[in-house]
C-alpha atoms as a PDB file:
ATOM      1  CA  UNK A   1       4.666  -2.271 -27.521  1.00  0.00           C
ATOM      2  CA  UNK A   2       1.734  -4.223 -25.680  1.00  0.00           C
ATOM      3  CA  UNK A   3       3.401  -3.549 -22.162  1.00  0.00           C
ATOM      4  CA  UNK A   4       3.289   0.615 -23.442  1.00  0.00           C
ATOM      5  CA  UNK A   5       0.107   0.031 -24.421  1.00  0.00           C
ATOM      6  CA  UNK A   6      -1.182  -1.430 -21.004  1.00  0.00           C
ATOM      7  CA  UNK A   7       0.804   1.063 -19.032  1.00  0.00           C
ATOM      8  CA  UNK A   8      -0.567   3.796 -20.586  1.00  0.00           C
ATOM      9  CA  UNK A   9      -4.652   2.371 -20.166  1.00  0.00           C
ATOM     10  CA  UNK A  10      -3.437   1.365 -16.311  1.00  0.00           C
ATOM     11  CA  UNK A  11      -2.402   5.219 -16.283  1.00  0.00           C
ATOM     12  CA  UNK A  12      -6.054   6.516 -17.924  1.00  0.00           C
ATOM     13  CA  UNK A  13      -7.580   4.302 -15.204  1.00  0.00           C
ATOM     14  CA  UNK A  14      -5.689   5.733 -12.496  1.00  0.00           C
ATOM     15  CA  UNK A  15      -6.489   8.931 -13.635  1.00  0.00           C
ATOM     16  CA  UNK A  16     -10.590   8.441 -13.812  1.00  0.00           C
ATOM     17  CA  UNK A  17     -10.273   6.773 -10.349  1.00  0.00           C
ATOM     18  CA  UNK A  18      -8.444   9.508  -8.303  1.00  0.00           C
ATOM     19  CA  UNK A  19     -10.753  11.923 -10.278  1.00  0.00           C
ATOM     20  CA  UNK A  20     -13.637  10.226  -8.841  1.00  0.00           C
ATOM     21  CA  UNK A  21     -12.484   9.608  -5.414  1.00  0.00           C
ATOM     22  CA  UNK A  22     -10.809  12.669  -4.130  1.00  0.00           C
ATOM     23  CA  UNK A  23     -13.126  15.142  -6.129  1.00  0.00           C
ATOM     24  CA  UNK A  24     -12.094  18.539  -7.259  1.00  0.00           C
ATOM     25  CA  UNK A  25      -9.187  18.031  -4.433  1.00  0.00           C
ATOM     26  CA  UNK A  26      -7.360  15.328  -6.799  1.00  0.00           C
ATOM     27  CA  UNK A  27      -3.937  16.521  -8.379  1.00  0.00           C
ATOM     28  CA  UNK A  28      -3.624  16.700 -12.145  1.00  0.00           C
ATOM     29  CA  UNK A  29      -1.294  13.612 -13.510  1.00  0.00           C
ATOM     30  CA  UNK A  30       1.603  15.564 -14.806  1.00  0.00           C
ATOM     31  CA  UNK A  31       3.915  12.669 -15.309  1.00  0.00           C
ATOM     32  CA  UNK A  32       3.183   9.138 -17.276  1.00  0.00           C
ATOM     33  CA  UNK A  33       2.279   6.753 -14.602  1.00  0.00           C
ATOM     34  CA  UNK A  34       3.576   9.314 -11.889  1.00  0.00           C
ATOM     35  CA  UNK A  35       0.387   8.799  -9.323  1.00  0.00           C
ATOM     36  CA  UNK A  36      -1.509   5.136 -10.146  1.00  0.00           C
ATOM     37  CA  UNK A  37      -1.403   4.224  -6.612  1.00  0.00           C
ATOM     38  CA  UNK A  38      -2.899   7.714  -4.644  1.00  0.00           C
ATOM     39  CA  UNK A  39      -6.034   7.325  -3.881  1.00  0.00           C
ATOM     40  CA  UNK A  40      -6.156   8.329   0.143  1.00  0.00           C
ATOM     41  CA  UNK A  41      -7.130  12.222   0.816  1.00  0.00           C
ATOM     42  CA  UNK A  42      -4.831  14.777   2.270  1.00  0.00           C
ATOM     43  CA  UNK A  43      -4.311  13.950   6.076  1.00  0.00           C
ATOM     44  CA  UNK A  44      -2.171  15.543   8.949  1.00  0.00           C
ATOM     45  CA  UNK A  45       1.112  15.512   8.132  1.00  0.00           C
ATOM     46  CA  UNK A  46       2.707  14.245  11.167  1.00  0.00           C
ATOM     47  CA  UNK A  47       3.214  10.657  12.318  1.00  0.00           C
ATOM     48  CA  UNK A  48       1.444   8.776  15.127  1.00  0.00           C
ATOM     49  CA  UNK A  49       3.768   9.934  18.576  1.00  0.00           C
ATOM     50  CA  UNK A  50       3.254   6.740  19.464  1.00  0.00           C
ATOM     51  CA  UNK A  51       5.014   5.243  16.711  1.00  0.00           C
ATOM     52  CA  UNK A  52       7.582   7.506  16.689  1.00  0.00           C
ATOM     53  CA  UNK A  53       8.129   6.319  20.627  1.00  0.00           C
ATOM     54  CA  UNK A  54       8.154   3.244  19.323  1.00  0.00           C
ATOM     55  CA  UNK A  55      11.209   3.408  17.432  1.00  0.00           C
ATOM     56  CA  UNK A  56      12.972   5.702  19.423  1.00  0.00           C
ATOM     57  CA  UNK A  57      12.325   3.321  22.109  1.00  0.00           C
ATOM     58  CA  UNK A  58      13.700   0.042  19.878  1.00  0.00           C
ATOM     59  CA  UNK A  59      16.003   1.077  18.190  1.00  0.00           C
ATOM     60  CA  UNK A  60      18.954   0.096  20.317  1.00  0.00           C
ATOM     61  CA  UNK A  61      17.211  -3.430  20.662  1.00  0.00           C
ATOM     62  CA  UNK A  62      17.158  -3.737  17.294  1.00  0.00           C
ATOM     63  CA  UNK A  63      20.701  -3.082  16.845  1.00  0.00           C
ATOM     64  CA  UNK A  64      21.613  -6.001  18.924  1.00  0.00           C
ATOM     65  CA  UNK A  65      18.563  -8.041  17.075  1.00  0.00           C
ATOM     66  CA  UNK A  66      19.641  -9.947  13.656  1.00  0.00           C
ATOM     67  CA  UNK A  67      15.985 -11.776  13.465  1.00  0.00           C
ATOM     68  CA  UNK A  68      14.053  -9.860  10.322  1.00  0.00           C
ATOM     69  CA  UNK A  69      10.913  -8.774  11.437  1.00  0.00           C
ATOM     70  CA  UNK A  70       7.714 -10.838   9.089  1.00  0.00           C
ATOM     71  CA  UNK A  71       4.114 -10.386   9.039  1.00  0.00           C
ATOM     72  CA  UNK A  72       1.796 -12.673   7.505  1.00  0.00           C
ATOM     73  CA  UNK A  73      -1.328 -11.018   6.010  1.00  0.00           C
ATOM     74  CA  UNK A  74      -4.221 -13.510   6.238  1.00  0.00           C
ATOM     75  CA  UNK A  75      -6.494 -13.613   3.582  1.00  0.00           C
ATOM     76  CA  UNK A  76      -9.413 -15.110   2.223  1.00  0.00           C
ATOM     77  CA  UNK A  77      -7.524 -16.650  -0.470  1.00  0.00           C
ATOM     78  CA  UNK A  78      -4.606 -17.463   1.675  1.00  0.00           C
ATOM     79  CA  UNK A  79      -1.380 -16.188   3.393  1.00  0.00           C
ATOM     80  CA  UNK A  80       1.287 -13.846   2.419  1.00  0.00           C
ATOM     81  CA  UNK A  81       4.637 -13.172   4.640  1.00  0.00           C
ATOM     82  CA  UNK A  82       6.337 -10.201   3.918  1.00  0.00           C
ATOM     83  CA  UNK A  83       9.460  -9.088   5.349  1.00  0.00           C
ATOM     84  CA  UNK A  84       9.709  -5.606   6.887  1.00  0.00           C
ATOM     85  CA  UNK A  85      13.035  -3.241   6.278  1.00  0.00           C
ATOM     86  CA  UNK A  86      15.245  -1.723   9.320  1.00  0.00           C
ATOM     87  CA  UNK A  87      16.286   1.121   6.985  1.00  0.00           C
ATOM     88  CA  UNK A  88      12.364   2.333   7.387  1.00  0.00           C
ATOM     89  CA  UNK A  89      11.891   2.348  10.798  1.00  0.00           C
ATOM     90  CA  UNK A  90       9.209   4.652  10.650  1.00  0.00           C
ATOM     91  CA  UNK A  91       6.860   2.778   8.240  1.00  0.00           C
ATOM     92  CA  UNK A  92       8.004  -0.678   9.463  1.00  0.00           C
ATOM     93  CA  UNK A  93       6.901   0.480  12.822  1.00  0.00           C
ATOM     94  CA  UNK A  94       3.776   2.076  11.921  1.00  0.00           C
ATOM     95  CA  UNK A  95       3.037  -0.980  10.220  1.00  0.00           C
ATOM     96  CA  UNK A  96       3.812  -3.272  13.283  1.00  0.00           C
ATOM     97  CA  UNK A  97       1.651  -0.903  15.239  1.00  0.00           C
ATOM     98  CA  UNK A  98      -1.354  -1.585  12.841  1.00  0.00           C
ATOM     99  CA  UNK A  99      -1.187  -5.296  12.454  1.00  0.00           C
ATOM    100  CA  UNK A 100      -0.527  -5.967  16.232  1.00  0.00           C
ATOM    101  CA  UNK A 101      -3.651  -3.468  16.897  1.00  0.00           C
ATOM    102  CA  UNK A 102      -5.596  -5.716  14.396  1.00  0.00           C
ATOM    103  CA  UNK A 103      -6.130  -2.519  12.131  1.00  0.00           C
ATOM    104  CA  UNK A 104      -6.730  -4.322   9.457  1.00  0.00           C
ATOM    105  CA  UNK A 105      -8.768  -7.446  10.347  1.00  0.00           C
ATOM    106  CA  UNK A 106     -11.493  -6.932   8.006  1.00  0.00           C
ATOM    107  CA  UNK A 107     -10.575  -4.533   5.589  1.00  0.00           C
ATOM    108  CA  UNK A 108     -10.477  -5.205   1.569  1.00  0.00           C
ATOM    109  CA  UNK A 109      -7.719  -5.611  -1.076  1.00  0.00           C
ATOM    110  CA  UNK A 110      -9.896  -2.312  -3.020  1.00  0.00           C
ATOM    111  CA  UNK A 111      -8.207  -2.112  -5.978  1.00  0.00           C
ATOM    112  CA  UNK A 112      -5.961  -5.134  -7.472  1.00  0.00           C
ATOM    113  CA  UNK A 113      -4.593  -4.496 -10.932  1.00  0.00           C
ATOM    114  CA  UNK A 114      -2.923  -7.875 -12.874  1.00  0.00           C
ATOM    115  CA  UNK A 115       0.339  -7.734 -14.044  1.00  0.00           C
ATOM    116  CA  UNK A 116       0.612  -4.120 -11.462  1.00  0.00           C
ATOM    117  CA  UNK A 117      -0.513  -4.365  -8.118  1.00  0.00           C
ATOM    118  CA  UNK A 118      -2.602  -5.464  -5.305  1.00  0.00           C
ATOM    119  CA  UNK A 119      -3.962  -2.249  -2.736  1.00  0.00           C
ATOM    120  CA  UNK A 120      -5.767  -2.681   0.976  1.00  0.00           C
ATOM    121  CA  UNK A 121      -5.954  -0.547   4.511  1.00  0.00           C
ATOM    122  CA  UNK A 122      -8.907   1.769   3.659  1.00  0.00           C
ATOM    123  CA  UNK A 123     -10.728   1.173   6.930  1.00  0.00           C
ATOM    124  CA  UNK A 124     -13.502   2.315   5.511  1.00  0.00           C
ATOM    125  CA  UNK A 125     -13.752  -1.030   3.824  1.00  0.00           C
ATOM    126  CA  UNK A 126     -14.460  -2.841   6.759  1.00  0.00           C
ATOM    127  CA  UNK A 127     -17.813  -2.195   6.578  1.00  0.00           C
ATOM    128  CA  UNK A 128     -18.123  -2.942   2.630  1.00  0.00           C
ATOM    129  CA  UNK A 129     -21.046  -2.013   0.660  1.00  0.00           C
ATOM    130  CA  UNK A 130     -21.464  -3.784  -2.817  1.00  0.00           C
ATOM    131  CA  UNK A 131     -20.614  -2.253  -5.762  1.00  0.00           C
ATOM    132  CA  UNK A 132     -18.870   0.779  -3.927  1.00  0.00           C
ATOM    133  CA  UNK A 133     -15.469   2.546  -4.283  1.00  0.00           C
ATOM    134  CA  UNK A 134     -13.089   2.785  -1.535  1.00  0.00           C
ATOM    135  CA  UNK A 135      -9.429   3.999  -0.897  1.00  0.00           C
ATOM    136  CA  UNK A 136     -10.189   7.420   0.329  1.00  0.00           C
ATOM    137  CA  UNK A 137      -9.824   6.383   4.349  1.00  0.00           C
ATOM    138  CA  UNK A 138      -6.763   6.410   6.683  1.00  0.00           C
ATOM    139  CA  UNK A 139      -6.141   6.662   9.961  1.00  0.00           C
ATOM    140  CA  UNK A 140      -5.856  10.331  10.004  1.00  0.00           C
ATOM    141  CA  UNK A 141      -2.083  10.638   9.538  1.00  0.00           C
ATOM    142  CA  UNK A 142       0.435  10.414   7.094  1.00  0.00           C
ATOM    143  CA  UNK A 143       4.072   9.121   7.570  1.00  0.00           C
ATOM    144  CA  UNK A 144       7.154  10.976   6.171  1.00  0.00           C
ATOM    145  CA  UNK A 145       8.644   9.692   3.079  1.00  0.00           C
ATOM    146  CA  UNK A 146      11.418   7.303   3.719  1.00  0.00           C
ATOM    147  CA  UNK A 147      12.225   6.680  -0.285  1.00  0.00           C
ATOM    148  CA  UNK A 148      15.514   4.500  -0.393  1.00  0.00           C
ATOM    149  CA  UNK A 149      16.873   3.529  -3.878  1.00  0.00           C
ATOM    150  CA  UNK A 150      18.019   0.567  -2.395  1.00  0.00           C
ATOM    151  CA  UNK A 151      14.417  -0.931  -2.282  1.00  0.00           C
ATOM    152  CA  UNK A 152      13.093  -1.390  -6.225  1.00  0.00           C
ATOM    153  CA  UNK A 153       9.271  -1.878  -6.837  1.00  0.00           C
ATOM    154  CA  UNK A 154      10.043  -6.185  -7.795  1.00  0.00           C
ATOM    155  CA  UNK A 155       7.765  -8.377  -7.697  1.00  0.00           C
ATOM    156  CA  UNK A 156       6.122  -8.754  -4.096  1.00  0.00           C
ATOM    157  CA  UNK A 157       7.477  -5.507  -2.867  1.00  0.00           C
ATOM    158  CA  UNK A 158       5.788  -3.715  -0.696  1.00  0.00           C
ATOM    159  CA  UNK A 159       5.105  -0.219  -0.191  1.00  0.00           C
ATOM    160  CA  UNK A 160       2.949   2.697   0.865  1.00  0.00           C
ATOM    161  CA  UNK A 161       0.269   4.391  -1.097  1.00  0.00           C
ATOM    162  CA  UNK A 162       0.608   8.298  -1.180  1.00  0.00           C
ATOM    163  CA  UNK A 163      -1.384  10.994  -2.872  1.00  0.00           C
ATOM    164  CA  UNK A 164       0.148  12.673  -5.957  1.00  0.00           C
ATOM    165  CA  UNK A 165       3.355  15.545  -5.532  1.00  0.00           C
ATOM    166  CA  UNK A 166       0.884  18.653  -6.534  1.00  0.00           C
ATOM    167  CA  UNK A 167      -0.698  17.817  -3.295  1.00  0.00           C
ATOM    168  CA  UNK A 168       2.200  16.027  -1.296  1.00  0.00           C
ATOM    169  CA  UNK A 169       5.512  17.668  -2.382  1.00  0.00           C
ATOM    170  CA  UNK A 170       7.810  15.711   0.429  1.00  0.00           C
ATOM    171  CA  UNK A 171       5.915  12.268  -0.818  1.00  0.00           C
ATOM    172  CA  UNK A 172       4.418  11.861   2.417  1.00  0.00           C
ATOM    173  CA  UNK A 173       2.342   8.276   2.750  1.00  0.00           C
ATOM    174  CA  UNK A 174      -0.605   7.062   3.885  1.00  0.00           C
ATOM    175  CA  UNK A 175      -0.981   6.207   7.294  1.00  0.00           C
ATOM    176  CA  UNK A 176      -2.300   2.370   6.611  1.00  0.00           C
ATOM    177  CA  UNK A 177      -3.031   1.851   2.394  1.00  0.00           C
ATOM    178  CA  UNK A 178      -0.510  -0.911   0.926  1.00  0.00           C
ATOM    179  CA  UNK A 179      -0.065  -2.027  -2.013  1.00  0.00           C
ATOM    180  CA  UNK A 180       2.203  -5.295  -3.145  1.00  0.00           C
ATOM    181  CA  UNK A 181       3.579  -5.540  -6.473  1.00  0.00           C
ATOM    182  CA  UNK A 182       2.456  -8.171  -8.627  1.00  0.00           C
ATOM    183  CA  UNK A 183       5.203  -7.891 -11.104  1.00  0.00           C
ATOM    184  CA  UNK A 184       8.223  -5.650 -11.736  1.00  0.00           C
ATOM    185  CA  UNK A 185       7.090  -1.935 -11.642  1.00  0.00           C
ATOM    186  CA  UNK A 186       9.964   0.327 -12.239  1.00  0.00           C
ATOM    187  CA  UNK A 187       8.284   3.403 -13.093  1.00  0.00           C
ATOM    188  CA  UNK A 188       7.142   3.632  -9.334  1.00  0.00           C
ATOM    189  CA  UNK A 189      10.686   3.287  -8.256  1.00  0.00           C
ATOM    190  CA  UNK A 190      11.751   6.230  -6.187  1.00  0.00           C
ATOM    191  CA  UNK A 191       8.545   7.840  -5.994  1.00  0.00           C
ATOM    192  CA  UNK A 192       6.926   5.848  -3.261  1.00  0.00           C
ATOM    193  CA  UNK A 193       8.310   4.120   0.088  1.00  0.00           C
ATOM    194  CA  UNK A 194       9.024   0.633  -0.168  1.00  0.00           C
ATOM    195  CA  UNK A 195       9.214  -0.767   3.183  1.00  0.00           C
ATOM    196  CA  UNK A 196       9.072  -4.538   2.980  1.00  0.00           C
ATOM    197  CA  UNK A 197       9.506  -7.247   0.613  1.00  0.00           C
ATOM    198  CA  UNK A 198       7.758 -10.789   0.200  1.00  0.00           C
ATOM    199  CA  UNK A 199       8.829 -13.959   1.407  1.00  0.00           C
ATOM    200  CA  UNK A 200       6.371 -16.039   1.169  1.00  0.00           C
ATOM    201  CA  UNK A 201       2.897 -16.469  -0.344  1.00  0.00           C
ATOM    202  CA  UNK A 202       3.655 -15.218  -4.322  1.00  0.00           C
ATOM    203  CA  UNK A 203       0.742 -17.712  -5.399  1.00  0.00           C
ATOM    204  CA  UNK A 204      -1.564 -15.558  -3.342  1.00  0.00           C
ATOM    205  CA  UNK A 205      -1.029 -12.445  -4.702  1.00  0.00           C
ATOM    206  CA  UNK A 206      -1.180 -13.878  -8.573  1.00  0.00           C
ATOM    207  CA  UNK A 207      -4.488 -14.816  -7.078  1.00  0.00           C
ATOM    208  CA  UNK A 208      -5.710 -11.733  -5.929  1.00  0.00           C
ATOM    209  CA  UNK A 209      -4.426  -9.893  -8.613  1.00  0.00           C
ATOM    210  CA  UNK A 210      -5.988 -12.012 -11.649  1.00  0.00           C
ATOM    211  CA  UNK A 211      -9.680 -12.343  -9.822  1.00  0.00           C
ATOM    212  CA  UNK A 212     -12.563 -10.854 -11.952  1.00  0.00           C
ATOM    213  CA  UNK A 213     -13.254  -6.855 -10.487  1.00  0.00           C
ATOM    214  CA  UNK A 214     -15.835  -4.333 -11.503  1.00  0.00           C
ATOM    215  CA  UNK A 215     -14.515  -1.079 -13.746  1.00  0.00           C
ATOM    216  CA  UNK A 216     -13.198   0.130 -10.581  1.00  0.00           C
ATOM    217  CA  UNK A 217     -10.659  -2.432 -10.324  1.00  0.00           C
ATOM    218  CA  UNK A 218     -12.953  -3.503  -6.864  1.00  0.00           C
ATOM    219  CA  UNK A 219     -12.664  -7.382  -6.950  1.00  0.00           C
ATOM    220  CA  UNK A 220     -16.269  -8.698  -7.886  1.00  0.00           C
ATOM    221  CA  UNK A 221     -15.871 -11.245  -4.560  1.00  0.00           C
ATOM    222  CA  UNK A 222     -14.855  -9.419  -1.855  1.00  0.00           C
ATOM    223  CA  UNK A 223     -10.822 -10.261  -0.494  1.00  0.00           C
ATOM    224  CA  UNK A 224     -10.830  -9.918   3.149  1.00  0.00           C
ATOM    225  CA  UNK A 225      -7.632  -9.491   4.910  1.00  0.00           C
ATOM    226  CA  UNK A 226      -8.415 -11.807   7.918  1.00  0.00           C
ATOM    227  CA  UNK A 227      -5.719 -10.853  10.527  1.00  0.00           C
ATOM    228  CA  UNK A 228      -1.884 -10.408  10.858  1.00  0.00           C
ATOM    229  CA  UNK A 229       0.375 -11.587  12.788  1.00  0.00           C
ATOM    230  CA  UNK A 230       4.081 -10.189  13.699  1.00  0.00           C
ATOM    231  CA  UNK A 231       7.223 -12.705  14.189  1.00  0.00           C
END
Protein backbone atom coordinates (compact mmCIF):
# COMPACT_ATOMS: atom_id res chain seq x y z
CA UNK A 1 0.00 0.00 0.00
CA UNK A 2 2.86 2.63 0.82
CA UNK A 3 4.68 1.83 -2.59
CA UNK A 4 0.79 2.74 -4.33
CA UNK A 5 0.74 5.45 -2.32
CA UNK A 6 4.22 6.92 -3.42
CA UNK A 7 3.64 5.99 -7.00
CA UNK A 8 0.67 7.70 -7.25
CA UNK A 9 2.25 11.31 -5.43
CA UNK A 10 5.54 10.58 -7.87
CA UNK A 11 2.70 10.55 -10.67
CA UNK A 12 0.86 14.06 -9.26
CA UNK A 13 4.43 15.44 -9.31
CA UNK A 14 5.13 14.47 -12.70
CA UNK A 15 2.08 15.82 -13.72
CA UNK A 16 2.57 19.58 -12.06
CA UNK A 17 6.13 19.47 -13.54
CA UNK A 18 5.43 18.76 -17.28
CA UNK A 19 2.47 21.21 -16.75
CA UNK A 20 4.87 23.79 -15.83
CA UNK A 21 7.59 23.14 -18.19
CA UNK A 22 6.14 22.52 -21.56
CA UNK A 23 3.12 24.99 -21.05
CA UNK A 24 -0.18 24.64 -22.74
CA UNK A 25 1.94 22.24 -25.27
CA UNK A 26 2.17 19.42 -22.40
CA UNK A 27 0.01 16.18 -23.06
CA UNK A 28 -2.72 15.27 -20.61
CA UNK A 29 -1.56 12.04 -18.35
CA UNK A 30 -4.04 9.54 -19.54
CA UNK A 31 -2.43 6.53 -18.01
CA UNK A 32 -1.17 6.02 -14.13
CA UNK A 33 2.45 6.76 -14.23
CA UNK A 34 2.37 6.62 -18.17
CA UNK A 35 4.70 9.99 -18.71
CA UNK A 36 6.91 10.75 -15.22
CA UNK A 37 9.99 11.04 -17.16
CA UNK A 38 8.90 13.67 -20.35
CA UNK A 39 9.90 16.69 -19.72
CA UNK A 40 11.93 17.76 -23.17
CA UNK A 41 9.63 19.77 -25.86
CA UNK A 42 8.63 18.46 -29.21
CA UNK A 43 11.80 18.42 -31.52
CA UNK A 44 12.48 17.28 -35.21
CA UNK A 45 11.74 14.00 -35.58
CA UNK A 46 14.64 12.69 -37.39
CA UNK A 47 18.00 11.53 -36.05
CA UNK A 48 21.40 13.24 -36.30
CA UNK A 49 22.78 11.91 -40.17
CA UNK A 50 25.74 11.77 -38.60
CA UNK A 51 24.83 9.24 -36.21
CA UNK A 52 23.01 7.35 -38.41
CA UNK A 53 26.53 7.22 -40.59
CA UNK A 54 27.87 6.21 -37.70
CA UNK A 55 26.27 3.01 -37.37
CA UNK A 56 25.86 2.25 -40.78
CA UNK A 57 29.46 2.74 -40.96
CA UNK A 58 30.23 0.24 -37.68
CA UNK A 59 28.18 -2.00 -37.83
CA UNK A 60 30.17 -4.68 -39.58
CA UNK A 61 33.07 -3.83 -37.04
CA UNK A 62 30.99 -4.44 -34.45
CA UNK A 63 29.98 -7.74 -35.60
CA UNK A 64 33.47 -8.97 -35.46
CA UNK A 65 33.87 -6.88 -31.94
CA UNK A 66 32.85 -8.98 -28.62
CA UNK A 67 34.27 -5.98 -26.23
CA UNK A 68 30.85 -4.21 -24.67
CA UNK A 69 31.02 -0.76 -25.22
CA UNK A 70 31.11 1.37 -21.29
CA UNK A 71 30.97 4.91 -20.48
CA UNK A 72 31.72 6.29 -17.24
CA UNK A 73 29.69 9.41 -16.32
CA UNK A 74 31.84 11.60 -14.03
CA UNK A 75 30.23 13.27 -11.41
CA UNK A 76 30.57 15.45 -8.63
CA UNK A 77 29.73 12.80 -6.29
CA UNK A 78 31.60 10.19 -8.15
CA UNK A 79 31.66 7.73 -11.14
CA UNK A 80 29.12 5.59 -12.74
CA UNK A 81 29.95 2.95 -15.74
CA UNK A 82 27.19 1.94 -17.64
CA UNK A 83 27.17 -0.51 -20.29
CA UNK A 84 25.68 0.38 -23.68
CA UNK A 85 23.34 -2.32 -25.76
CA UNK A 86 24.18 -3.52 -29.53
CA UNK A 87 20.45 -4.22 -30.02
CA UNK A 88 20.09 -0.11 -29.92
CA UNK A 89 22.45 0.94 -32.20
CA UNK A 90 20.84 4.04 -32.78
CA UNK A 91 20.70 5.40 -29.18
CA UNK A 92 23.97 3.67 -28.17
CA UNK A 93 25.50 5.59 -30.96
CA UNK A 94 23.92 8.81 -30.42
CA UNK A 95 25.02 8.46 -27.04
CA UNK A 96 28.73 7.69 -27.96
CA UNK A 97 28.49 10.68 -30.23
CA UNK A 98 27.53 12.96 -27.21
CA UNK A 99 29.95 11.81 -24.60
CA UNK A 100 32.98 11.68 -27.03
CA UNK A 101 31.82 15.39 -28.19
CA UNK A 102 31.85 16.25 -24.40
CA UNK A 103 28.02 17.15 -24.69
CA UNK A 104 27.53 16.81 -21.47
CA UNK A 105 30.53 18.14 -19.49
CA UNK A 106 28.73 20.46 -17.36
CA UNK A 107 25.27 19.75 -17.46
CA UNK A 108 23.00 18.79 -14.21
CA UNK A 109 21.31 15.60 -12.90
CA UNK A 110 17.72 18.15 -13.00
CA UNK A 111 15.44 16.07 -11.53
CA UNK A 112 16.47 12.93 -9.20
CA UNK A 113 13.56 11.17 -7.57
CA UNK A 114 14.57 8.41 -4.52
CA UNK A 115 13.47 5.13 -4.74
CA UNK A 116 12.60 6.21 -8.97
CA UNK A 117 15.13 7.81 -10.85
CA UNK A 118 17.99 10.02 -11.51
CA UNK A 119 17.50 12.56 -14.99
CA UNK A 120 20.47 14.82 -16.81
CA UNK A 121 21.35 16.14 -20.62
CA UNK A 122 19.27 19.38 -20.63
CA UNK A 123 22.06 21.54 -22.03
CA UNK A 124 20.43 24.22 -20.93
CA UNK A 125 21.72 23.34 -17.52
CA UNK A 126 25.09 24.08 -18.22
CA UNK A 127 24.70 27.40 -17.52
CA UNK A 128 22.56 26.82 -14.15
CA UNK A 129 20.72 29.49 -12.49
CA UNK A 130 19.65 28.85 -8.77
CA UNK A 131 16.47 27.90 -7.93
CA UNK A 132 15.42 27.31 -11.69
CA UNK A 133 13.68 24.44 -13.57
CA UNK A 134 15.24 22.71 -16.38
CA UNK A 135 14.57 19.63 -18.69
CA UNK A 136 12.97 21.41 -21.53
CA UNK A 137 16.45 21.51 -23.81
CA UNK A 138 17.84 19.01 -26.39
CA UNK A 139 19.87 19.05 -29.05
CA UNK A 140 17.22 19.69 -31.52
CA UNK A 141 16.44 16.09 -32.50
CA UNK A 142 14.77 13.21 -31.38
CA UNK A 143 15.81 9.50 -31.96
CA UNK A 144 13.31 6.78 -33.07
CA UNK A 145 12.03 4.50 -30.50
CA UNK A 146 14.03 1.38 -30.24
CA UNK A 147 11.69 -0.24 -27.24
CA UNK A 148 12.99 -3.93 -26.74
CA UNK A 149 11.23 -6.08 -24.06
CA UNK A 150 14.32 -7.64 -23.54
CA UNK A 151 15.71 -4.56 -21.59
CA UNK A 152 13.43 -4.10 -18.12
CA UNK A 153 13.60 -0.68 -16.24
CA UNK A 154 16.02 -2.65 -13.03
CA UNK A 155 17.82 -1.00 -11.02
CA UNK A 156 20.66 1.10 -12.83
CA UNK A 157 19.06 0.83 -16.19
CA UNK A 158 19.36 3.26 -18.38
CA UNK A 159 17.21 4.86 -20.78
CA UNK A 160 15.95 7.82 -22.76
CA UNK A 161 13.54 10.45 -21.67
CA UNK A 162 10.63 11.07 -24.22
CA UNK A 163 7.63 13.34 -24.16
CA UNK A 164 4.21 11.76 -23.51
CA UNK A 165 2.21 9.48 -26.60
CA UNK A 166 -0.57 12.43 -27.16
CA UNK A 167 2.35 14.30 -28.45
CA UNK A 168 4.84 11.44 -29.57
CA UNK A 169 2.70 8.50 -30.83
CA UNK A 170 5.90 6.32 -32.24
CA UNK A 171 7.66 7.06 -28.59
CA UNK A 172 10.27 8.95 -30.18
CA UNK A 173 13.23 10.10 -27.49
CA UNK A 174 15.07 12.81 -26.65
CA UNK A 175 18.05 13.55 -28.40
CA UNK A 176 20.45 13.74 -25.06
CA UNK A 177 17.98 13.58 -21.53
CA UNK A 178 18.82 10.24 -19.46
CA UNK A 179 17.59 9.02 -16.80
CA UNK A 180 19.05 5.86 -14.57
CA UNK A 181 16.86 3.90 -12.46
CA UNK A 182 17.36 3.95 -8.92
CA UNK A 183 15.29 0.97 -8.16
CA UNK A 184 13.04 -1.47 -10.04
CA UNK A 185 10.48 0.54 -12.16
CA UNK A 186 8.25 -1.74 -14.04
CA UNK A 187 5.54 0.47 -14.92
CA UNK A 188 8.02 2.27 -17.39
CA UNK A 189 8.79 -1.01 -18.97
CA UNK A 190 8.00 -0.93 -22.64
CA UNK A 191 7.17 2.55 -22.86
CA UNK A 192 10.59 4.08 -23.04
CA UNK A 193 14.05 2.92 -24.71
CA UNK A 194 16.36 1.34 -22.50
CA UNK A 195 19.66 1.40 -24.03
CA UNK A 196 22.27 0.57 -21.42
CA UNK A 197 22.58 -0.93 -18.13
CA UNK A 198 24.98 -0.21 -15.05
CA UNK A 199 28.04 -1.80 -14.18
CA UNK A 200 29.54 -0.01 -11.95
CA UNK A 201 29.03 2.93 -9.58
CA UNK A 202 25.35 1.82 -7.79
CA UNK A 203 26.61 3.80 -4.57
CA UNK A 204 26.60 6.88 -6.72
CA UNK A 205 23.37 6.90 -7.92
CA UNK A 206 21.77 6.02 -4.22
CA UNK A 207 23.68 9.20 -3.70
CA UNK A 208 22.31 11.33 -6.13
CA UNK A 209 19.05 10.09 -5.79
CA UNK A 210 18.61 10.53 -1.82
CA UNK A 211 20.33 14.28 -1.81
CA UNK A 212 17.97 17.03 -0.40
CA UNK A 213 16.11 18.93 -3.80
CA UNK A 214 13.75 21.83 -3.94
CA UNK A 215 9.77 20.98 -4.84
CA UNK A 216 10.97 20.58 -8.24
CA UNK A 217 12.85 17.57 -7.53
CA UNK A 218 16.14 20.10 -8.61
CA UNK A 219 18.88 18.85 -6.14
CA UNK A 220 19.42 21.80 -3.57
CA UNK A 221 23.52 21.37 -4.40
CA UNK A 222 23.99 21.33 -7.79
CA UNK A 223 25.28 17.51 -9.40
CA UNK A 224 27.53 18.24 -12.20
CA UNK A 225 28.22 15.61 -14.66
CA UNK A 226 32.01 16.31 -15.07
CA UNK A 227 32.94 14.43 -18.33
CA UNK A 228 32.61 10.94 -19.98
CA UNK A 229 34.64 8.83 -21.26
CA UNK A 230 34.02 5.80 -23.89
CA UNK A 231 35.99 2.27 -23.55
Amino acid sequence: MKLIKSTLKLSFLALILILSSCNSAAPETDTENQEIIEEVPVQESTVDTSIQNSTEANSTTEANNTKPTVVTINTSLGAIKVQLYDETPLHKANFIKLCKTGFYNGLLFHRVISQFMIQAGDPDSKAAVKGAMYGSGGPGYTIPAEINPKFQHTKGALAAARMGDQMNPKKESSGSQFYICHVETPFLNNEYTVFGQTIEGFEVIDKIANVQKDGSDRPLQDIKIISTTVE
